[in-house]
Protein backbone atom coordinates (compact mmCIF):
# COMPACT_ATOMS: atom_id res chain seq x y z
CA UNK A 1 -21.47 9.81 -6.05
CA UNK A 2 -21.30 13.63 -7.14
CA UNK A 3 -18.00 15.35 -8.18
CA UNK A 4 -17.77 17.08 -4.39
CA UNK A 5 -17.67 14.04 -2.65
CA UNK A 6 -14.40 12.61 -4.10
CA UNK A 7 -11.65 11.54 -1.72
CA UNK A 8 -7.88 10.72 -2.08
CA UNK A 9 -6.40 8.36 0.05
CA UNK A 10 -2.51 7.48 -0.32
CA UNK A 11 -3.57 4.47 -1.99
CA UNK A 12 -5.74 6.33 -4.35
CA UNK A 13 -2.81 8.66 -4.92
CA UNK A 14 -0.32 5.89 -6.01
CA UNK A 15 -3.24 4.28 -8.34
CA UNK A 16 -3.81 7.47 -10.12
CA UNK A 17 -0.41 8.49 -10.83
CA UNK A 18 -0.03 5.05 -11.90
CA UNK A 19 -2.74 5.63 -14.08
CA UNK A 20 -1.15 8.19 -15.42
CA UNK A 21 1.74 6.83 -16.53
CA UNK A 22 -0.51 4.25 -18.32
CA UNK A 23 0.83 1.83 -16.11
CA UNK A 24 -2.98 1.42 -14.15
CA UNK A 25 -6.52 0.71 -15.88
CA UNK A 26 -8.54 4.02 -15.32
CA UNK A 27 -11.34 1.11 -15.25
CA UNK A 28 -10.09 -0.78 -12.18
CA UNK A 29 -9.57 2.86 -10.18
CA UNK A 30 -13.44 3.80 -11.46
CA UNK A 31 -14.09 0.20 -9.83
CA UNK A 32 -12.65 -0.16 -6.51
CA UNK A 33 -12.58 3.97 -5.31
CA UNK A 34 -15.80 5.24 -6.98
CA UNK A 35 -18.34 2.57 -7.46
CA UNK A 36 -16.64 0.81 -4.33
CA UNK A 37 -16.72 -2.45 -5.62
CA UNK A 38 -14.68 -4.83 -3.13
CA UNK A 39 -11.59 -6.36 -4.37
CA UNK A 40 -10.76 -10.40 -4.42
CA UNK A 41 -8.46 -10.49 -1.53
CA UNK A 42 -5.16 -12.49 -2.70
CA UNK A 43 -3.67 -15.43 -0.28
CA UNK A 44 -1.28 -12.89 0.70
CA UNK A 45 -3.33 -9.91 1.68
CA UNK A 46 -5.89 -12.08 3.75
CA UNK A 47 -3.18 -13.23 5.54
CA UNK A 48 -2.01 -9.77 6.28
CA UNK A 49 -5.23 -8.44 7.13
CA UNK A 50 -5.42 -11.59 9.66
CA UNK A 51 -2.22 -10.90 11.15
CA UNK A 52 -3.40 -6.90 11.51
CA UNK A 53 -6.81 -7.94 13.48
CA UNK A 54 -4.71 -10.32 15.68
CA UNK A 55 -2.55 -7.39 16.72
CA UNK A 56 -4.96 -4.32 16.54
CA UNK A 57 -8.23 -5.72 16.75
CA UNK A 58 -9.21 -3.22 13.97
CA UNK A 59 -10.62 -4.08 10.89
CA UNK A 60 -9.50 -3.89 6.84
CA UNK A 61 -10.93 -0.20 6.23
CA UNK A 62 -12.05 -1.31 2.71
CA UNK A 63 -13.83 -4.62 4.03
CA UNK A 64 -15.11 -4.48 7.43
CA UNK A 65 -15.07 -8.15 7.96
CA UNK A 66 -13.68 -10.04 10.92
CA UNK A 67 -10.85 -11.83 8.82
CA UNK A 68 -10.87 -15.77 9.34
CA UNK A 69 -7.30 -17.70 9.17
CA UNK A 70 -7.18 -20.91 6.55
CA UNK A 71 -7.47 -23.68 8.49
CA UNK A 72 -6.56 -27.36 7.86
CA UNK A 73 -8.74 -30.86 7.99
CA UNK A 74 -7.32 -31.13 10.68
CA UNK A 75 -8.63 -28.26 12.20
CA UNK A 76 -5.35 -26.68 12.67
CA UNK A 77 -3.95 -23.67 11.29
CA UNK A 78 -2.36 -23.28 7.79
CA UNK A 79 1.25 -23.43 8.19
CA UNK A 80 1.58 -19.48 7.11
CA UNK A 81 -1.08 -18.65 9.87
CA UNK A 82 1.02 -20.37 12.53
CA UNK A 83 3.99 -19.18 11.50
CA UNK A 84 2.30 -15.64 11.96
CA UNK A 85 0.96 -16.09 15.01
CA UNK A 86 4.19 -16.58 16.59
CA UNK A 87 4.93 -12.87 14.84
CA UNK A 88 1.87 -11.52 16.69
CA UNK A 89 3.75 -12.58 19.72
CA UNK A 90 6.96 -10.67 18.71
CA UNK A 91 4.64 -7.59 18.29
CA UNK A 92 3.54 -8.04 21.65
CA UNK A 93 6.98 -8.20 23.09
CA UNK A 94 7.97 -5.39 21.15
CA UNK A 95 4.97 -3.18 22.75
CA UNK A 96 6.04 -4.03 25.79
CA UNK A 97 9.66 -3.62 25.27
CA UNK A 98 9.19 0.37 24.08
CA UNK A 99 7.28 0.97 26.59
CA UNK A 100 4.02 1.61 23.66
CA UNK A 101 1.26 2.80 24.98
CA UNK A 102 -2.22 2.19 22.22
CA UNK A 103 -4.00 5.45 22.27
CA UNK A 104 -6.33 4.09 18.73
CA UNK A 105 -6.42 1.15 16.32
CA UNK A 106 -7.69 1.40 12.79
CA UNK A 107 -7.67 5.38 13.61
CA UNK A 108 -9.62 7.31 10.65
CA UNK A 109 -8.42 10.75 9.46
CA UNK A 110 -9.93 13.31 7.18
CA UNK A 111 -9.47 17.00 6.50
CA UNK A 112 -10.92 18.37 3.68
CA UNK A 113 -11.70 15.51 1.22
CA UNK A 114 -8.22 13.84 2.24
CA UNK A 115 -8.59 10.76 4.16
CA UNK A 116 -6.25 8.16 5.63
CA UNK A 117 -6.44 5.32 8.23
CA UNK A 118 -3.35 4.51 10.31
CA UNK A 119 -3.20 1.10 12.25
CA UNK A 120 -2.51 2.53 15.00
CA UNK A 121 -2.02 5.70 17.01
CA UNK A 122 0.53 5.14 19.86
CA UNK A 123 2.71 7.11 22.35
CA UNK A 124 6.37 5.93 23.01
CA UNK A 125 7.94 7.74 26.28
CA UNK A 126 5.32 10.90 25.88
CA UNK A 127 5.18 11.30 22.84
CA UNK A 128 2.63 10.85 19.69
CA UNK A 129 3.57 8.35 16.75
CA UNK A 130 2.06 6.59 14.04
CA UNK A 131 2.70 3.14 13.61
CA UNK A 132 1.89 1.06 10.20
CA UNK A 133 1.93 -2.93 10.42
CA UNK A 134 3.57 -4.29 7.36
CA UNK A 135 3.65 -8.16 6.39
CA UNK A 136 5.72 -8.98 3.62
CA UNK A 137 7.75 -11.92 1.81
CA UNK A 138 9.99 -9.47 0.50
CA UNK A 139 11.15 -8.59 4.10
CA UNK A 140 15.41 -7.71 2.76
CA UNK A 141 14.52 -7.39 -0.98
CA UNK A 142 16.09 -4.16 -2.95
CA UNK A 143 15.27 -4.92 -6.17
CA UNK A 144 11.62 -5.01 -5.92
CA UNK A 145 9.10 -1.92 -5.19
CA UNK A 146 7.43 -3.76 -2.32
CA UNK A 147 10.87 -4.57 -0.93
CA UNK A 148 11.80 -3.48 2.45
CA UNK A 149 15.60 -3.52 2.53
CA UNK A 150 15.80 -0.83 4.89
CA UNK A 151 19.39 0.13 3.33
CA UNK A 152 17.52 0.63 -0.06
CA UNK A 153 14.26 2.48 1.17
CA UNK A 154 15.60 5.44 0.59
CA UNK A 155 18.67 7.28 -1.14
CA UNK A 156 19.89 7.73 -4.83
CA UNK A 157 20.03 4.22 -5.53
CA UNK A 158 16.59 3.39 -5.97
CA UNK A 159 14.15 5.17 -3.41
CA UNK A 160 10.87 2.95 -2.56
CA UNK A 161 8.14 5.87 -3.12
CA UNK A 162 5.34 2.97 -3.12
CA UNK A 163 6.27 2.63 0.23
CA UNK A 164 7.40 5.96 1.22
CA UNK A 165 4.00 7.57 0.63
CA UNK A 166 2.17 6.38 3.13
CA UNK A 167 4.40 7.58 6.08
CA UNK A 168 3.97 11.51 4.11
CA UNK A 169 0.51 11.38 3.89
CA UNK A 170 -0.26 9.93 7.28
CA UNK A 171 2.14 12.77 9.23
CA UNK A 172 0.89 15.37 6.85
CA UNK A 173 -2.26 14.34 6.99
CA UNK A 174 -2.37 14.40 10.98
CA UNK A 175 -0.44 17.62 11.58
CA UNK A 176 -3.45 19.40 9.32
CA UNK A 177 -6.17 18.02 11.58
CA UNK A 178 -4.33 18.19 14.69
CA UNK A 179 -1.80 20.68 14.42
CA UNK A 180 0.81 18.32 15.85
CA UNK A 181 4.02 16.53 14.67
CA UNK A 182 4.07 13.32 15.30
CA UNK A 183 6.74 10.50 14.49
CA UNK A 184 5.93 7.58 11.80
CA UNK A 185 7.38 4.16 12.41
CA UNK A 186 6.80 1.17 10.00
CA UNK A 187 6.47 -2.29 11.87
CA UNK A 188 7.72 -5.01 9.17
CA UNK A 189 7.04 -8.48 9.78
CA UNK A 190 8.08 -11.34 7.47
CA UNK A 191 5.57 -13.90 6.44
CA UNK A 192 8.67 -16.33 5.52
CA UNK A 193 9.50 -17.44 8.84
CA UNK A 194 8.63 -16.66 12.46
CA UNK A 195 11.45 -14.51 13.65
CA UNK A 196 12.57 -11.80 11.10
CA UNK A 197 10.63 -8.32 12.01
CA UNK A 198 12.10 -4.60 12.05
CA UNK A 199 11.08 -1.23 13.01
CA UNK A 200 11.86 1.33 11.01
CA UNK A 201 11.22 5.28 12.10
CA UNK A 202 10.97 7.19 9.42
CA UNK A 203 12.49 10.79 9.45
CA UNK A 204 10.88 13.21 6.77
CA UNK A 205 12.16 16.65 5.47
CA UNK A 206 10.21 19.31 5.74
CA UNK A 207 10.47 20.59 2.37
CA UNK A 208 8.60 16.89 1.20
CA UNK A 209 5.55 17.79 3.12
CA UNK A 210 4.72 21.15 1.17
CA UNK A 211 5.53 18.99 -2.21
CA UNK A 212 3.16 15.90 -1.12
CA UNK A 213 0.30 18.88 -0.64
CA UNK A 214 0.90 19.98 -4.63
CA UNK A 215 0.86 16.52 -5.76
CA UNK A 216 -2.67 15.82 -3.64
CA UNK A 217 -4.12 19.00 -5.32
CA UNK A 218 -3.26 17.72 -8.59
CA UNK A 219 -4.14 13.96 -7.72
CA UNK A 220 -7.82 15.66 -6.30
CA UNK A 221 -7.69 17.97 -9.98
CA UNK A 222 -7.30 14.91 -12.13
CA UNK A 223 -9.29 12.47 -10.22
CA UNK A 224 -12.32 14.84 -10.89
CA UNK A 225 -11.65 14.96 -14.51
CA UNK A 226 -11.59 11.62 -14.93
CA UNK A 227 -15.09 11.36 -13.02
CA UNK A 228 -16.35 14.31 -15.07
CA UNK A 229 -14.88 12.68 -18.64
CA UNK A 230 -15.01 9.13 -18.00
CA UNK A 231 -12.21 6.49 -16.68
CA UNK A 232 -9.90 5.01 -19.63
CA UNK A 233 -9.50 1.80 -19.58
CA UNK A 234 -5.47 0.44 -20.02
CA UNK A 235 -5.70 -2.60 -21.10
CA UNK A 236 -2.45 -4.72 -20.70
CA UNK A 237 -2.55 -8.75 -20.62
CA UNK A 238 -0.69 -9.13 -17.13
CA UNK A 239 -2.83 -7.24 -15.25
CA UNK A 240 -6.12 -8.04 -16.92
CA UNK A 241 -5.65 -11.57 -15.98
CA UNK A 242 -4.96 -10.45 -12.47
CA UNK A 243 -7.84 -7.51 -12.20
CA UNK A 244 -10.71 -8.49 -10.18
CA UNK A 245 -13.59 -7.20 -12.79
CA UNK A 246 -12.20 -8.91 -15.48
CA UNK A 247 -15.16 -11.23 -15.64
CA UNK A 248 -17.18 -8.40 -16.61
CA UNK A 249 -14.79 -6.06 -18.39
CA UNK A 250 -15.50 -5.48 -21.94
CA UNK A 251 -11.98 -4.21 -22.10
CA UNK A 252 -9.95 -6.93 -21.20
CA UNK A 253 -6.81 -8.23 -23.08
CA UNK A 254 -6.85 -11.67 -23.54
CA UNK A 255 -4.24 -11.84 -26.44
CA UNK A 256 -1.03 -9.91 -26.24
CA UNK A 257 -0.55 -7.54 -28.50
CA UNK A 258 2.01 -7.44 -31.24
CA UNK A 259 5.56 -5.41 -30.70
CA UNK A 260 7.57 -4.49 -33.07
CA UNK A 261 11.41 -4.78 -32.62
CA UNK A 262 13.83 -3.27 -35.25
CA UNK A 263 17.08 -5.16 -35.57
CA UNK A 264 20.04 -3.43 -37.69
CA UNK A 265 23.56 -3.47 -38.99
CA UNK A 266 24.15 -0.77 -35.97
CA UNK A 267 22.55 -3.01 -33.41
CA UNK A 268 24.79 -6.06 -34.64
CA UNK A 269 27.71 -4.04 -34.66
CA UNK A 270 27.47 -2.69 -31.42
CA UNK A 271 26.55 -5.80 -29.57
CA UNK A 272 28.52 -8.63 -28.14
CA UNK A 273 30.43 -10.94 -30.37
CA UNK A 274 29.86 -14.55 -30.61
């Protein structure tokens, strides 16, 4: 791959400002974006990516593979799957409910070297939206980044920006090519039981859009250094042990490494008494 043919998804955008803030190996990123090496898909994501085919009839963007459901010896499906069929039934209802007419599935988007794939492209009562399919166990957590306590997406008590993202760069991302608004809603199905499921539309300021177009410039500047100057690897024993190269890593942490705490008469004197 030469330096012009770069491209920043969303996803790419979260993993390299997670990179850096040291809190991503530069290694992994070099892995999965640039030498496109396909990642282990976890229980949870497979099941996700099932769900997603069962309703869209796309496929995963970064595996184009019909995804198969676990199945039992008895030749019936894992209880998770059947519990998330049922969901692909509530999505169903809820198409026909609103009134949603599919325009695309697994719709690809590009301008520039910015890409993106929505799930699906839809109109509801003549207008364009955007709809992302979410599965999550996490479906009314607000402690968690991944959490989709709709009270807790947004505001000052602890915005979900992991989240967020997407629905910025997919609008933005569409209104270049297209030059058309267009709404975003997030479709949120729990994988915990059969019923739970929200729709969330998603209302963005303007003034957001302009700042998500700086931040891709200097996502775009620094992913191109680090192809130019090499990908650092951050080595850190949690996520080694959870990284998908780290069969073959020469940098992986197997041992933690040693932190040093400082304990003094201040410390003692401020803390709780015994």
């Amino acid at each position: 791959m030469k330096k012009e043919e770069l491209k920043i998804s969303q996803s790419l955008l979260k993993a390299l400002t997670k990179y850096a803030e040291k809190k991503e190996c530069g290694l992994k990123i070099e892995a999965q974006y640039i030498d496109r090496i396909p990642s282990v898909c976890t229980p949870p994501q497979a099941l996700g990516n099932w769900f997603e085919y069962k309703c869209t009839g796309a496929l995963p963007p970064y595996n184009p593979v019909i995804p198969e459901p676990k199945v039992l010896k008895s030749g019936k499906l894992a209880v998770a799957y059947e519990r998330m069929l049922k969901q692909v039934e509530n999505y169903k209802q809820a198409l026909e409910h609103y009134s949603v007419k599919v325009l695309h599935a697994g719709f690809d988007m590009e301008f520039s070297n910015i890409t993106g794939t929505a799930d699906l492209i839809v109109e509801i009562e003549g207008k364009k939206a955007i709809i992302d399919i979410k599965t999550t166990g996490l479906f009314e957590d607000k402690w968690n980044e991944y959490g989709w306590s709709t009270e807790h997406l947004t505001g000052g008590f602890r915005p979900k920006l992991t989240l967020l993202v997407q629905a910025l760069h997919y609008k933005w991302l569409y209104k270049n090519i297209y030059n058309e608004d267009v709404d975003f809603y997030f479709w949120v199905f729990s994988t915990q039981n059969e019923h739970d499921f929200k729709i969330i539309k998603l209302n963005i300021e303007e003034e957001l859009f302009e700042e998500h177009a700086h931040d891709i410039k200097i996502g775009l500047n620094f992913l191109k250094h680090s192809f130019e100057n090499g990908f650092k690897a951050y080595p850190n024993i949690s996520r080694c042990a959870k990284c998908y190269i780290n069969d073959k890593c020469k940098e992986r942490m197997k041992v933690p490494v040693v932190s040093v705490v400082d304990f003094g008469l201040t410390d003692k004197q401020m803390g709780e008494p015994i």
